[in-house]
Protein backbone atom coordinates (compact mmCIF):
# COMPACT_ATOMS: atom_id res chain seq x y z
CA UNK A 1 -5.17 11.02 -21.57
CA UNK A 2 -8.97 10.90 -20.91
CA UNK A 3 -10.47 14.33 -19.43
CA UNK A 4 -11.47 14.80 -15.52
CA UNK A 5 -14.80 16.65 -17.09
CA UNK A 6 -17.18 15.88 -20.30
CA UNK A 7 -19.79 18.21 -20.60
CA UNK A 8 -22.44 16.66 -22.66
CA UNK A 9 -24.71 18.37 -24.25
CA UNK A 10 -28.21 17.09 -26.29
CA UNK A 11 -29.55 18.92 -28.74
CA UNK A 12 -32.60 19.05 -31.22
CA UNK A 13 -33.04 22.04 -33.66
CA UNK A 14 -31.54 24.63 -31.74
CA UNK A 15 -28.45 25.89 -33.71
CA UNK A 16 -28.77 29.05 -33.12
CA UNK A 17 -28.91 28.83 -29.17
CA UNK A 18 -26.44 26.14 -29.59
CA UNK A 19 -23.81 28.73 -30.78
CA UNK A 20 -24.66 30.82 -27.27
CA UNK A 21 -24.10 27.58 -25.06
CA UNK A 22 -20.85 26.34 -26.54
CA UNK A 23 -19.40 29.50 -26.44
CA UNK A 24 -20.41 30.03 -22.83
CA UNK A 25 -18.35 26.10 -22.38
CA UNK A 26 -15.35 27.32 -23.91
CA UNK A 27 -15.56 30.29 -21.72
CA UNK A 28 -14.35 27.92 -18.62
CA UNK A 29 -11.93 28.72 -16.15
CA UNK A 30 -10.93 25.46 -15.76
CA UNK A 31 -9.93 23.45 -18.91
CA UNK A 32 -9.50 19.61 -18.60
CA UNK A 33 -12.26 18.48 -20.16
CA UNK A 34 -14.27 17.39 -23.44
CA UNK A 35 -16.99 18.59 -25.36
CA UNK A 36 -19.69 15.84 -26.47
CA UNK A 37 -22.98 17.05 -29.08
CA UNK A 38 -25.36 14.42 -29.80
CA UNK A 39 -27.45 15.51 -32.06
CA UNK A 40 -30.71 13.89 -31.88
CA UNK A 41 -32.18 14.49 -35.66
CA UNK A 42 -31.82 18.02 -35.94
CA UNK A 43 -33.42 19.98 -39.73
CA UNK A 44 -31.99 23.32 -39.32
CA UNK A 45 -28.56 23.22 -40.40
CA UNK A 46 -27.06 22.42 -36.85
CA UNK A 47 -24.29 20.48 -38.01
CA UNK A 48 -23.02 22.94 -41.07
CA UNK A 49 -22.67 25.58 -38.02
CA UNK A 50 -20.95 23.58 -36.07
CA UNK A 51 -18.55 23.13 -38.75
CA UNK A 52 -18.34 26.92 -39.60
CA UNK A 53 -17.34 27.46 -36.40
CA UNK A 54 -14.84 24.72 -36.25
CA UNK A 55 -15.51 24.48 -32.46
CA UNK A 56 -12.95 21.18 -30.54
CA UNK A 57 -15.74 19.13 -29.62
CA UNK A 58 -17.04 15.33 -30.84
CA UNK A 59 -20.28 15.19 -32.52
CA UNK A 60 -22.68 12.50 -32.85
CA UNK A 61 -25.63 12.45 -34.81
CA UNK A 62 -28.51 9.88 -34.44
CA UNK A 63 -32.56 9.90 -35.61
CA UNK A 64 -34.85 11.65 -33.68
CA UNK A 65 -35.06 9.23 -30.26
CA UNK A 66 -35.67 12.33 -27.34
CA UNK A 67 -33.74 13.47 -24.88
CA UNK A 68 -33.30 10.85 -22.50
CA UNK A 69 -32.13 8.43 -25.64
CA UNK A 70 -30.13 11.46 -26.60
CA UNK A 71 -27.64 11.83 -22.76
CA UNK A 72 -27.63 8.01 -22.59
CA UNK A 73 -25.94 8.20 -25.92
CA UNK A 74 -23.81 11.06 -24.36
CA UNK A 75 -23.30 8.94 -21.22
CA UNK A 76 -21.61 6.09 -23.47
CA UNK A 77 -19.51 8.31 -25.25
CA UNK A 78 -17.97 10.33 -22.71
CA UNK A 79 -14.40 9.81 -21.57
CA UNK A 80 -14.29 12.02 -18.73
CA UNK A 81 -14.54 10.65 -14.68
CA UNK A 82 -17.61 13.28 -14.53
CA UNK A 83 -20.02 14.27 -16.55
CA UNK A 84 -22.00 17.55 -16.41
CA UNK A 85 -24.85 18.20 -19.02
CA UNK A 86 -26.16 21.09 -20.65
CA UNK A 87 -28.85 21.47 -23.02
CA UNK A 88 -28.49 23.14 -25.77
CA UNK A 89 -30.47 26.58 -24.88
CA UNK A 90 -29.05 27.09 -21.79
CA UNK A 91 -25.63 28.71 -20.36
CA UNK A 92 -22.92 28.16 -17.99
CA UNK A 93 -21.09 30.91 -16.30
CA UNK A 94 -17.35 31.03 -16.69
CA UNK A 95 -16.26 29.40 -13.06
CA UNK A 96 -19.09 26.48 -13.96
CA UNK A 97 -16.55 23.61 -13.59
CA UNK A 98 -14.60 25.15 -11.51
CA UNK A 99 -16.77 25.69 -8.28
CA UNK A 100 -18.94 22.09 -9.11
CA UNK A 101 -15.02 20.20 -9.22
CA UNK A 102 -14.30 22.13 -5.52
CA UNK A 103 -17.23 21.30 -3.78
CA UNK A 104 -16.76 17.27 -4.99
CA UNK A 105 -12.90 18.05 -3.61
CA UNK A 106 -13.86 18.98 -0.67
CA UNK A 107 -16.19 15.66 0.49
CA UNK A 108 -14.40 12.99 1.72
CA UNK A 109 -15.77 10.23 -0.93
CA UNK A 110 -17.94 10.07 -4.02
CA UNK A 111 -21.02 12.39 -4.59
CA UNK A 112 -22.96 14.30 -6.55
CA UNK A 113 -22.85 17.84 -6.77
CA UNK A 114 -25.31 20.27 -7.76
CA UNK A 115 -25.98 24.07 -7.61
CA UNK A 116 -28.74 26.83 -8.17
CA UNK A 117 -29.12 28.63 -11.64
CA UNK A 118 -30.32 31.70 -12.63
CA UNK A 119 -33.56 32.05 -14.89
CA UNK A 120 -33.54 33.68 -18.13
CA UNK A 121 -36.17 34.19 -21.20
CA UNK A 122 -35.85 33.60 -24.98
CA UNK A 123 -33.76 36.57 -25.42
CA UNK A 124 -31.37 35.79 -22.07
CA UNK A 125 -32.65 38.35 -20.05
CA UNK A 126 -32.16 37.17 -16.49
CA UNK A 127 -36.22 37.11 -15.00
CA UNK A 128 -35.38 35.28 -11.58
CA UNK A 129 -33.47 33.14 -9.20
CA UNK A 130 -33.74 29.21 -8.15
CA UNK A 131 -34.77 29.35 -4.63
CA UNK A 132 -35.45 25.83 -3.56
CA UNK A 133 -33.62 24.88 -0.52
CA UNK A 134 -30.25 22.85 -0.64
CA UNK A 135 -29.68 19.39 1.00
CA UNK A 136 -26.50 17.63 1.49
CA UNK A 137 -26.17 13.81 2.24
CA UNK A 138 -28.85 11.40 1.65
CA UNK A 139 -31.22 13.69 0.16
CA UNK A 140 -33.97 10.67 -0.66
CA UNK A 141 -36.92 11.95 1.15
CA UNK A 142 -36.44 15.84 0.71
CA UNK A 143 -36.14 14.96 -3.18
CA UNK A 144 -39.07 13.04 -2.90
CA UNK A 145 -40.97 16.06 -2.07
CA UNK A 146 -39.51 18.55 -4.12
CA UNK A 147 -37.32 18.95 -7.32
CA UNK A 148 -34.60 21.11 -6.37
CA UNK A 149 -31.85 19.26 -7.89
CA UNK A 150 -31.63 19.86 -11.76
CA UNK A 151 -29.63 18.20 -14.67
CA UNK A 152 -27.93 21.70 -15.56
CA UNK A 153 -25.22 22.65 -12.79
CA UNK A 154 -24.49 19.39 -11.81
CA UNK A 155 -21.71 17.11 -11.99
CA UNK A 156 -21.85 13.28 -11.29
CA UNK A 157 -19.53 10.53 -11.35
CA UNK A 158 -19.72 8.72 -14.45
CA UNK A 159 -19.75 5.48 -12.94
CA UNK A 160 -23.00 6.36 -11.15
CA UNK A 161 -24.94 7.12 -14.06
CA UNK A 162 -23.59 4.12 -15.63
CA UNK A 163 -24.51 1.42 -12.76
CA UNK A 164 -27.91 3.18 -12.96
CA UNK A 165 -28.41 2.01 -16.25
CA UNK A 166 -28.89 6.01 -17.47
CA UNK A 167 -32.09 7.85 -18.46
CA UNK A 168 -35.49 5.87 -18.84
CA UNK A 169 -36.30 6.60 -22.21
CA UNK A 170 -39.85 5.89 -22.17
CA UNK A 171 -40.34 9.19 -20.21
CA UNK A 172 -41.17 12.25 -22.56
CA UNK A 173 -40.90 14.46 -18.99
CA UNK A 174 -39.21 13.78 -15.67
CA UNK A 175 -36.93 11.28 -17.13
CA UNK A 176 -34.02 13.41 -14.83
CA UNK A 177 -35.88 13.43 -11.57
CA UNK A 178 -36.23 9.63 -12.17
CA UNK A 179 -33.20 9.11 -11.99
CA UNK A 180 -31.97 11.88 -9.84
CA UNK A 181 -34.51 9.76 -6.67
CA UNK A 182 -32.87 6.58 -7.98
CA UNK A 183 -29.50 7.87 -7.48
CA UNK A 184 -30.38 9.39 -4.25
CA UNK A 185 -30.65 5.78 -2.80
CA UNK A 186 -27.11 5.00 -2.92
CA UNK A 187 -25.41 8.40 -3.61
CA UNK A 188 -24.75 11.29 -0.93
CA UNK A 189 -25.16 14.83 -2.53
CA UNK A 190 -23.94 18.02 -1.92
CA UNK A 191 -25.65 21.24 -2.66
CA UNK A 192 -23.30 24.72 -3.66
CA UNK A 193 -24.26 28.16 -3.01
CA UNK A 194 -22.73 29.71 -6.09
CA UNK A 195 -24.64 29.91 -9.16
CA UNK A 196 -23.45 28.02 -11.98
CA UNK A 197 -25.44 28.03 -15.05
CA UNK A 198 -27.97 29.81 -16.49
CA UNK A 199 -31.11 28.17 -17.90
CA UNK A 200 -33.58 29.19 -20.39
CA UNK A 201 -37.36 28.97 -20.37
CA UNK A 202 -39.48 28.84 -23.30
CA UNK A 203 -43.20 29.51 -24.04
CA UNK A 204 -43.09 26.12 -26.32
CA UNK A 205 -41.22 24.30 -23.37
CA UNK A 206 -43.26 21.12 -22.37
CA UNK A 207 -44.64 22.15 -19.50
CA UNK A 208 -45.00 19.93 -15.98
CA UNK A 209 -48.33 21.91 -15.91
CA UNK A 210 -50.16 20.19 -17.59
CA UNK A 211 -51.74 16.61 -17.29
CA UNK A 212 -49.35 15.04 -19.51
CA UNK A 213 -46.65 16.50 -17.41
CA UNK A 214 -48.32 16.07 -14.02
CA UNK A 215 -48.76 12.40 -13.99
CA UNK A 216 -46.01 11.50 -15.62
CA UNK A 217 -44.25 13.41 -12.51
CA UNK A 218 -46.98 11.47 -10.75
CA UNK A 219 -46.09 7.98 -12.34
CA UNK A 220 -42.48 8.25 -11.55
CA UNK A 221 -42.97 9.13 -8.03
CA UNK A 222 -45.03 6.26 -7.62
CA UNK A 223 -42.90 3.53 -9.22
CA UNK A 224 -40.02 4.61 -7.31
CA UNK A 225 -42.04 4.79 -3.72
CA UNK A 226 -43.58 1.32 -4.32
CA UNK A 227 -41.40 -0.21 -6.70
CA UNK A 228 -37.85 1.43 -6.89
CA UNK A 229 -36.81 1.34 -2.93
CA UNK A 230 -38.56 4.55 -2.10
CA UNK A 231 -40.58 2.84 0.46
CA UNK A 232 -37.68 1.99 2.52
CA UNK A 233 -36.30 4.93 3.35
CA UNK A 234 -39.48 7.41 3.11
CA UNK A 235 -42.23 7.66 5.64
CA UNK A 236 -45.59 6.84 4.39
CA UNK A 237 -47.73 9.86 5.96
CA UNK A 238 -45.81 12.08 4.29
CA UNK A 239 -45.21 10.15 1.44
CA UNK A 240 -49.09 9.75 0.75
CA UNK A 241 -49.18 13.89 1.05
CA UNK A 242 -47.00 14.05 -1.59
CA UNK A 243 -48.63 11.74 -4.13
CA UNK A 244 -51.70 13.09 -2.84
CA UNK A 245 -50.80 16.56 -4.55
CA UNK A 246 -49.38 15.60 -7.61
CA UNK A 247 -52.57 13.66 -8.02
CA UNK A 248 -54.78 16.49 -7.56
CA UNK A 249 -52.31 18.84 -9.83
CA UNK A 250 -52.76 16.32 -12.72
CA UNK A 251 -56.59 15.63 -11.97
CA UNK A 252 -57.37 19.73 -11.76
CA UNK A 253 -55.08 19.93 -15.17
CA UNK A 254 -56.68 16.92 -17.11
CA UNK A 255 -60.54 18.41 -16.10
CA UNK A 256 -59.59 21.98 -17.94
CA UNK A 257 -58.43 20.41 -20.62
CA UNK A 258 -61.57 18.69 -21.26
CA UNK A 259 -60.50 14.53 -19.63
CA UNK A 260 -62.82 14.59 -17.47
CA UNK A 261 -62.75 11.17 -16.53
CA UNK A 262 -59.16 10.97 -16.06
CA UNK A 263 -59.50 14.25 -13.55
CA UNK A 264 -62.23 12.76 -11.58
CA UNK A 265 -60.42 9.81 -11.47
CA UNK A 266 -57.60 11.27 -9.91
CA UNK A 267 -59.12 13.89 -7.88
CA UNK A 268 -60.34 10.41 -6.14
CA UNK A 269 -56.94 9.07 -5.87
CA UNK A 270 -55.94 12.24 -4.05
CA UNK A 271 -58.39 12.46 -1.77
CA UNK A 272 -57.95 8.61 -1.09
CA UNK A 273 -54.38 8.93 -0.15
CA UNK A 274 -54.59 12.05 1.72
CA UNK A 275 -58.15 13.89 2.54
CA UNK A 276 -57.98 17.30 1.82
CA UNK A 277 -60.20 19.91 0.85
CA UNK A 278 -58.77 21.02 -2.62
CA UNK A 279 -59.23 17.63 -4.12
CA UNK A 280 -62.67 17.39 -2.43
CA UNK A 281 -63.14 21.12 -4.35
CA UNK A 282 -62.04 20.29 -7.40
CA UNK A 283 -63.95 17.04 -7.97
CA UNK A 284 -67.23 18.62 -7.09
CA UNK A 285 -66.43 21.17 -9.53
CA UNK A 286 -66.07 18.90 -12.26
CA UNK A 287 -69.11 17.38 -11.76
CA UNK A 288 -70.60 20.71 -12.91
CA UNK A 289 -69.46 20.90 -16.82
CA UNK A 290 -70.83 24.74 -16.89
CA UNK A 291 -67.64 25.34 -14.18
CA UNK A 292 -64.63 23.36 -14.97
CA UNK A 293 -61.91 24.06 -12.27
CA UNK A 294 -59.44 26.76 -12.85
């Protein structure tokens, strides 16, 4: 018989964490589910632990592809009706499944759940608390402004990730809130107050601050305002403040490190879509090379 759950879980040189995570998974209190590892090209030995260990689990390994190739992978081989993922760094706490499979009991049709997580460092010392607000329903134009749903500690139907064609793979950042704003258009959520997971943060972690990460963040918001249905369903003042900001973030990040033209460009776009008097700052500055923003 097929699972309810498959937790799915990418992973790229990281056997050591790897170890932590899965046995965090086989901690759960509630047991009807699978364990899926695709292992996208790992160097370090990942698979000889795996084997040490003898952990009940499927493992697949492919080349080096990134993580959005890596869960679209995971997406096709799962058996369960939900999926949850979980890199391979980070944790979840024992009543993970357990409290993400209640709150989906509880609604009255299909949705998406998702929960808040605590922060820890390298060596899993717990160094603070998500804090971003919860929405339940049709959460479109809340997401829109702010990322407070996150791929670990939550649990979707697998037929919505399926119809949504999965991850877009050309994305090296923000390939999840893609697809989280996608799914928002046809999908209610709901939000839970327990913790579920921990998650780790790294000083080599690609970083959303930076340009690279800022407008690619900025890139997906726009395709999915003015391409993707976004449009319909979110008002344009306040959809113009957001892209406004993202644009400045990226233009004040690309100017400190060094593209200037790309920051002044975008400085302009910001101040374009919504006048305001950082953007305004910030290009000025960088028309002075002796004082790049900071």
């Amino acid at each position: 018989m097929s699972p309810k759950v498959s937790i799915c879980i990418p992973t790229y040189n990281r056997k050591d964490y790897l170890k932590e995570t899965l046995d965090s998974v086989f901690a759960q209190t509630y047991k009807d589910y699978e364990v899926i590892v695709v292992d996208d090209g790992s160097t370090d030995g990942t698979k000889d632990m795996l084997d040490h260990f003898a952990y009940k689990l499927r493992y697949h390994w492919q080349a080096n592809a990134g993580v959005a190739a890596a869960r679209n992978i995971l997406i096709t081989l799962a058996r369960g009706e939900f999926i949850t993922f979980i890199d391979s760094d980070d944790l979840f706490l024992p009543q993970a499944l357990e409290r993400l499979l209640t709150a989906i009991g509880n609604e009255s049709q299909d949705v998406i759940a998702y929960s808040p997580y605590l922060r820890i460092d390298q060596n899993g010392k717990i160094i603070g608390k998500s804090k971003r607000r919860r929405h339940n329903g049709y959460i479109t134009s809340q997401l829109f402004q702010h990322v407070f749903v996150q791929t670990l500690g939550s649990l979707f139907p697998k037929k919505f990730l399926e119809d949504a064609g999965g991850f877009d793979q050309s994305l090296l950042v923000a390939e999840d809130y893609d697809l989280w704003l996608r799914l928002s258009l046809k999908h209610p959520f709901v939000g839970l107050g327990e913790l579920t997971s921990k998650r780790r943060r790294h000083s080599n972690c690609i970083s959303n601050s930076s340009f690279k990460g800022y407008s690619t963040v900025l890139k997906v918001l726009e395709r999915f305002y003015y391409e993707n249905g976004g449009s319909q369903v979110i008002r344009k003042r306040p959809a113009m403040r957001r892209l406004s900001r993202v644009a400045c973030r990226a233009g004040r990040c690309a100017v400190n490190e060094g593209l200037l033209r790309q920051g002044r460009q975008l400085l302009r776009q910001s101040f374009r879509r919504h006048p305001n008097i950082k953007s305004l700052t910030y290009l000025a500055m960088s028309l002075q090379p002796s004082r790049p923003a900071r």
